[in-house]
Protein backbone atom coordinates (compact mmCIF):
# COMPACT_ATOMS: atom_id res chain seq x y z
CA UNK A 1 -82.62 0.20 56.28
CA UNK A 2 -81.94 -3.39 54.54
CA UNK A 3 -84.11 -4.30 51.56
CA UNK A 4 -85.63 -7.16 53.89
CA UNK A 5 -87.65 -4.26 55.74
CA UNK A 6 -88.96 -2.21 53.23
CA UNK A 7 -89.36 -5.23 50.19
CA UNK A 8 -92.53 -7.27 51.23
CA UNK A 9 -92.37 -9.22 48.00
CA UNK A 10 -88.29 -9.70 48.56
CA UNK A 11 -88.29 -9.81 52.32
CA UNK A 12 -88.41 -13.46 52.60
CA UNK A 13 -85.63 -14.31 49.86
CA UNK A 14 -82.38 -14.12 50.41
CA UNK A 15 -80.68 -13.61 47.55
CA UNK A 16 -83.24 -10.80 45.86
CA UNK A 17 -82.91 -9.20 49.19
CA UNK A 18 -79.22 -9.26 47.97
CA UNK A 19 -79.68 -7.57 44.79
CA UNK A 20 -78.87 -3.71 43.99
CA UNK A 21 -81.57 -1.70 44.71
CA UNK A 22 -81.04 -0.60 40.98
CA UNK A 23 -81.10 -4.59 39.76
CA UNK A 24 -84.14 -5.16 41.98
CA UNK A 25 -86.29 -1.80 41.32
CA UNK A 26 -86.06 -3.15 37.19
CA UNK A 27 -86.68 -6.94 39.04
CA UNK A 28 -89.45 -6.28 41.00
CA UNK A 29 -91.69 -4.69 38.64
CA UNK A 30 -92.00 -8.26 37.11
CA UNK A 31 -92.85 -9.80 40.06
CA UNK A 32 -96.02 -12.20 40.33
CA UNK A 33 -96.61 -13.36 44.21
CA UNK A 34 -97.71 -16.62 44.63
CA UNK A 35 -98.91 -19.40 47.67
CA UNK A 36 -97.23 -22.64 46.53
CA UNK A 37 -99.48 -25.58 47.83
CA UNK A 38 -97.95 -29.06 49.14
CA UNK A 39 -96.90 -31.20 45.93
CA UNK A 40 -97.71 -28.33 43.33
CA UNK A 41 -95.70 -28.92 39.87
CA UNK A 42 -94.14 -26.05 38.97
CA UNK A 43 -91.70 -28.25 35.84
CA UNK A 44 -91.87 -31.01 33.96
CA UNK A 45 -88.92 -32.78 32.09
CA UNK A 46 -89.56 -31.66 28.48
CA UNK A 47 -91.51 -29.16 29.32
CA UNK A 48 -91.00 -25.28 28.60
CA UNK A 49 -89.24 -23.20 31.99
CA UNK A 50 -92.07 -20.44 31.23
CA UNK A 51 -90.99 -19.24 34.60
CA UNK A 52 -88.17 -18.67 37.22
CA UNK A 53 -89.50 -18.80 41.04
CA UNK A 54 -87.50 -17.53 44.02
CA UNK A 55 -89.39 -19.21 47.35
CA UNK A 56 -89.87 -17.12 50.45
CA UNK A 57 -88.96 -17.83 53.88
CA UNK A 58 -90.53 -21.97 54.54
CA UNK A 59 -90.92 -22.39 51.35
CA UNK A 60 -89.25 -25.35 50.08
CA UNK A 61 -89.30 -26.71 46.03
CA UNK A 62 -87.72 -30.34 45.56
CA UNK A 63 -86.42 -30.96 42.05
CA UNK A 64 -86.47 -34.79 40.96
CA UNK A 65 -85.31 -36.68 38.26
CA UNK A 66 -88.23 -38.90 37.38
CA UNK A 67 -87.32 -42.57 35.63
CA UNK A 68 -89.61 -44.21 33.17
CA UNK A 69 -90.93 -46.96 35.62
CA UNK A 70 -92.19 -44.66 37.80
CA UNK A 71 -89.61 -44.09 40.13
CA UNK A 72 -87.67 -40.80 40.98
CA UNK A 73 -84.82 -39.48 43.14
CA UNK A 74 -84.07 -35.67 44.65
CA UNK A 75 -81.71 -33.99 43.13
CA UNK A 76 -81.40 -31.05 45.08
CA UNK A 77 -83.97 -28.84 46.80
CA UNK A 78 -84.25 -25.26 46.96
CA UNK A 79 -84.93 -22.37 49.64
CA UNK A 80 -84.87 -19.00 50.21
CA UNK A 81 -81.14 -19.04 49.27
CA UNK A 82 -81.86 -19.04 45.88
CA UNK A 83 -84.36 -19.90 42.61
CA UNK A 84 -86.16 -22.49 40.59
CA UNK A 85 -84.88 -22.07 36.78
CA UNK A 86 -81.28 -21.55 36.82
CA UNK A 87 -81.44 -22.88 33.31
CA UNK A 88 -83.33 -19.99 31.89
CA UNK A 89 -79.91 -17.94 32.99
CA UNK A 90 -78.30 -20.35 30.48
CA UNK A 91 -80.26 -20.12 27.85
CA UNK A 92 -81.96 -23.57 28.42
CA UNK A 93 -85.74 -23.17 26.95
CA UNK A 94 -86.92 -26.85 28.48
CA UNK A 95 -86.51 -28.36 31.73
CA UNK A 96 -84.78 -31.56 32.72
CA UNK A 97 -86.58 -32.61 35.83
CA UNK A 98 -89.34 -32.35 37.97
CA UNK A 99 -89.65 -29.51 40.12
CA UNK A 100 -92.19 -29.32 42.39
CA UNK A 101 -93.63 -27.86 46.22
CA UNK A 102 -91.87 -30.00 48.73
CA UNK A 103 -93.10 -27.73 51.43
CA UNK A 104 -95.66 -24.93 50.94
CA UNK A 105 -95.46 -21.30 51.21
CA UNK A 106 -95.00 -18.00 49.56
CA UNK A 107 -92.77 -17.46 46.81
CA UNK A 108 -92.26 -14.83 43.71
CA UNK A 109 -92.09 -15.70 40.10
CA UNK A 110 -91.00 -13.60 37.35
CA UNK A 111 -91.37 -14.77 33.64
CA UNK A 112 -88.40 -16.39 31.90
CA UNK A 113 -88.24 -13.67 28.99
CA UNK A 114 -88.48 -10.50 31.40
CA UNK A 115 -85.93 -12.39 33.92
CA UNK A 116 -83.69 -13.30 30.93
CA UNK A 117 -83.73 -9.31 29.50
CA UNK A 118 -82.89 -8.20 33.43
CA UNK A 119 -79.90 -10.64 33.42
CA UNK A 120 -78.41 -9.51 29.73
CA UNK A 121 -78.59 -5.98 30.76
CA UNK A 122 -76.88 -6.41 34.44
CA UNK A 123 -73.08 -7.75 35.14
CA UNK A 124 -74.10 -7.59 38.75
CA UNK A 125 -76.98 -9.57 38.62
CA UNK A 126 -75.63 -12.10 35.83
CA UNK A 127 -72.51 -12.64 38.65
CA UNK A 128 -74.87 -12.77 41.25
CA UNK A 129 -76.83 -15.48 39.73
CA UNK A 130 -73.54 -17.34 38.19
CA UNK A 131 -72.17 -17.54 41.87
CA UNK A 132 -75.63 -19.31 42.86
CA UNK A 133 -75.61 -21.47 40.03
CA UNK A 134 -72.56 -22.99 41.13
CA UNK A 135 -73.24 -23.69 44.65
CA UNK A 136 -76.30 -25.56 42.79
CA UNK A 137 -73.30 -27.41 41.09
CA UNK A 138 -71.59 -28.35 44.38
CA UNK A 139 -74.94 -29.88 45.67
CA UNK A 140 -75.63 -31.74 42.99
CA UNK A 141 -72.09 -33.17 42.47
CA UNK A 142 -71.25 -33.72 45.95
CA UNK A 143 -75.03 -35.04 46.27
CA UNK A 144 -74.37 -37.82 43.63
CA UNK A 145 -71.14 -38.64 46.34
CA UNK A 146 -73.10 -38.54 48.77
CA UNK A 147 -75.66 -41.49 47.47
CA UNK A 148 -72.85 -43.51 46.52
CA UNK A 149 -70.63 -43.55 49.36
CA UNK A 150 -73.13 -43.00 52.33
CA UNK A 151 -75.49 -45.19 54.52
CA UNK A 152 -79.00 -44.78 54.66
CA UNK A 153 -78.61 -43.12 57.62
CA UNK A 154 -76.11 -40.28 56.78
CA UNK A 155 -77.94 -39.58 54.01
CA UNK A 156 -81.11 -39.49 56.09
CA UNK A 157 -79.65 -36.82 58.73
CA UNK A 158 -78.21 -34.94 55.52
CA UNK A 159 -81.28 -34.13 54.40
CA UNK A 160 -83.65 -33.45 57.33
CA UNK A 161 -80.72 -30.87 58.54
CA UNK A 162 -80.55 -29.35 55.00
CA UNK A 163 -84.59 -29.43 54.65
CA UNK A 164 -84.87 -27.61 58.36
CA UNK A 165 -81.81 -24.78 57.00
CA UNK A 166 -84.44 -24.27 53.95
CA UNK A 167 -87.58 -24.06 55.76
CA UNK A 168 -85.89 -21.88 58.71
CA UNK A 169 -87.65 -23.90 61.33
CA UNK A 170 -86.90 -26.64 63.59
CA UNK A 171 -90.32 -28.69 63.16
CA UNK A 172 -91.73 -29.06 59.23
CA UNK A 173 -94.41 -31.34 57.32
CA UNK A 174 -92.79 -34.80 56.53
CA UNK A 175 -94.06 -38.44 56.22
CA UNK A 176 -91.59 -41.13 56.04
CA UNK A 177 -93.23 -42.18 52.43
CA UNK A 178 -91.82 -38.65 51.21
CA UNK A 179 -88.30 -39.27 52.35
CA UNK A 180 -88.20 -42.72 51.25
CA UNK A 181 -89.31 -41.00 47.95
CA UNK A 182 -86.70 -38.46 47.78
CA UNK A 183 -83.84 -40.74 48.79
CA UNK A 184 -84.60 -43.20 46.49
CA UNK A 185 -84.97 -45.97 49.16
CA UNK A 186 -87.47 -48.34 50.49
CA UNK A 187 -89.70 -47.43 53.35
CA UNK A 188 -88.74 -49.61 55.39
CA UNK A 189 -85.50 -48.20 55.58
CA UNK A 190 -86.35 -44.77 56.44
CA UNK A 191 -89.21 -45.97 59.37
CA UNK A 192 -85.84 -48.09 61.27
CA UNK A 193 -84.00 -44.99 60.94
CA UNK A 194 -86.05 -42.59 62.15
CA UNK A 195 -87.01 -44.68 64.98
CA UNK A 196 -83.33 -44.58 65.66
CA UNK A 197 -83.07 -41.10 65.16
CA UNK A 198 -86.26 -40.26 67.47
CA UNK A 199 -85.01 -43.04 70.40
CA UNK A 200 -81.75 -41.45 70.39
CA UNK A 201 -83.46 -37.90 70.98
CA UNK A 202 -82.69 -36.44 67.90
CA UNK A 203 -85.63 -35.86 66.35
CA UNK A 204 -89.19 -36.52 67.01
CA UNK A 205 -91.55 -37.92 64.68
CA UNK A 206 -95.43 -37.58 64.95
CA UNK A 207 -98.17 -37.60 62.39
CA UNK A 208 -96.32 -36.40 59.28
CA UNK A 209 -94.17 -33.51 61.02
CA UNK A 210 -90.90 -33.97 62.01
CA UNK A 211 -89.07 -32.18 64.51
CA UNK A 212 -85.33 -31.66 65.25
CA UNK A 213 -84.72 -31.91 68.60
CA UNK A 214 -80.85 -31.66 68.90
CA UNK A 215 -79.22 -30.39 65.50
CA UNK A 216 -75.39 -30.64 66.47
CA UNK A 217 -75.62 -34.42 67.38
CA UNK A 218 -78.03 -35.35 63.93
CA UNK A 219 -74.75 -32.98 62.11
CA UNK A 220 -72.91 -35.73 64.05
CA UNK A 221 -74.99 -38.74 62.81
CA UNK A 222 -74.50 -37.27 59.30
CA UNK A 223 -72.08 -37.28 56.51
CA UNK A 224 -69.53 -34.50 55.44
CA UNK A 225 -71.78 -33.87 52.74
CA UNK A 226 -73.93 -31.51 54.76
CA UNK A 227 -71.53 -29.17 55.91
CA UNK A 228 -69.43 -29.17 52.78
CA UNK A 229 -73.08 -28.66 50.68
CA UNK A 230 -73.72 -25.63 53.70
CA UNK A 231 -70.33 -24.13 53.69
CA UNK A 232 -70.13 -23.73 49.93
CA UNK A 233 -73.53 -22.18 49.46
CA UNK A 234 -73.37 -19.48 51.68
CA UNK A 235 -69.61 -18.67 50.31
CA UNK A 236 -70.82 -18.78 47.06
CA UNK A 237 -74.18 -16.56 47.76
CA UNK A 238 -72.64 -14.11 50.30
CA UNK A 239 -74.34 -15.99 53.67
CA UNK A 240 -77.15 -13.82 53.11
C-alpha cells in the first residue's frame, strides 16, 4: 500500500508521500496540521522562517517580492509538489519575500530546527529536497524570462494553467484584481484578456472563480514557459 493511503497528514503532498517510510516516520512526528485561510501570511521579508510548510492537495501559497511603494510581483507559487522554506534547507535564518495563502486549504508544517536536524541526519531526504530546490530554481529563472520576453497574454495562460496543476482542479477562487496583482500588471489588462480568453471558450470567468474550460488550447495560447516550468519539476521531483 502507497504512503498516500495509510498517511492522512502526508496523503495530500506529494513529495512527503515520496519520502522513506524511515525519513517520514522521524518527519511526521513533527508534524503540526493546519487550515490555511485565503490571504494568510505565513513570511515576511526580514522576518525569521520559524517554519517550513508543505500544502496539501488545493492548497496553493504564492510567494511575492514586495517593493517599497507598495507594489509586488509573484515569484513563484507552490503546491502539493513541494514546500514553503526551502531556505531553512540552506541554512537561511530570514526570509526574502512574502509568502502567503493564494488559495486555501490544508497543509502541514514542521518547525525549522526539527526539519533542519531531519535533513542533517538523512542523505536521502537532503537529495530529495536539493532536487526540489532546483526545480524552484528553474521557475524562478525561467519565470524572470518569461516576464521579459512574453505578452500579457502568455503570461496570463501561464499562470492560470500552472495555478489549476497546483490546486488539482479545473475551476478555483480568482478575481482579476489578484492576477493583475501577481503579474505585476494593470487591471485593465488582465479584464481584456480574460474576456478574450472566456469568448474564445477557454475559460470561464464568473464572480471571482475561474474555470478552465479547454486546457490544451489555453497551453496553446501560452508561452513555452509553462511546459518547460512543468516538465522540469516533475523530472526533478520524480512526477510524484
Amino acid at each position: 500500500m502507497s504512503r498516500m493511503g495509510r498517511q492522512p497528514n502526508s496523503q495530500n503532498n506529494r513529495l512527503l508521500a515520496s519520502l522513506r517510510d524511515e525519513d517520514y516516520r522521524r518527519l511526521s512526528l513533527h508534524f503540526q496540521p493546519l487550515s490555511l485561510t485565503i490571504r494568510q501570511r505565513l513570511f515576511e521579508p526580514g522576518q525569521p522562517m520559524d517554519y517550513v510548510y508543505f500544502p496539501q492537495r488545493g492548497t496553493v501559497v504564492s510567494l511575492v517580492i514586495p517593493m517599497h511603494d507598495g507594489s509586488a510581483v509573484e515569484a513563484a507559487n507552490v503546491g502539493n509538489e513541494g514546500f514553503v522554506g526551502v531556505g531553512v534547507c540552506l541554512d537561511v535564518a530570514r526570509a526574502h519575500f512574502r509568502a502567503f495563502c493564494q488559495i486555501p486549504g490544508g497543509c502541514v508544517r514542521i518547525k525549522a530546527g526539527a526539519f533542519k536536524r531531519e535533513v542533517d541526519r538523512s542523505p536521502h531526504l537532503r537529495t530529495l529536497l536539493h532536487r526540489y530546490t532546483q526545480a524552484m530554481i528553474v521557475e524562478l529563472t525561467q519565470g524572470m524570462a518569461c516576464n521579459r520576453l512574453h505578452t500579457v497574454e502568455e503570461r496570463c495562460a501561464r499562470w492560470l494553467l500552472t495555478t489549476r496543476d497546483r490546486v488539482g482542479s479545473e475551476t478555483f477562487p480568482l478575481t482579476q484584481e489578484f492576477l493583475a496583482h501577481m503579474l505585476g500588471v494593470r487591471r485593465a489588462s488582465v479584464t481584456v484578456v480574460a474576456r478574450t480568453l472566456q469568448k474564445d471558450g477557454l475559460i470561464r470567468y464568473s464572480r471571482g472563480t475561474i474555470t478552465v474550460l479547454d486546457a490544451r488550447r489555453l497551453e496553446e495560447a501560452s508561452c513555452e514557459c509553462y511546459g518547460v516550468i512543468k516538465r522540469d519539476v516533475e523530472r526533478l521531483t520524480g512526477g510524484h
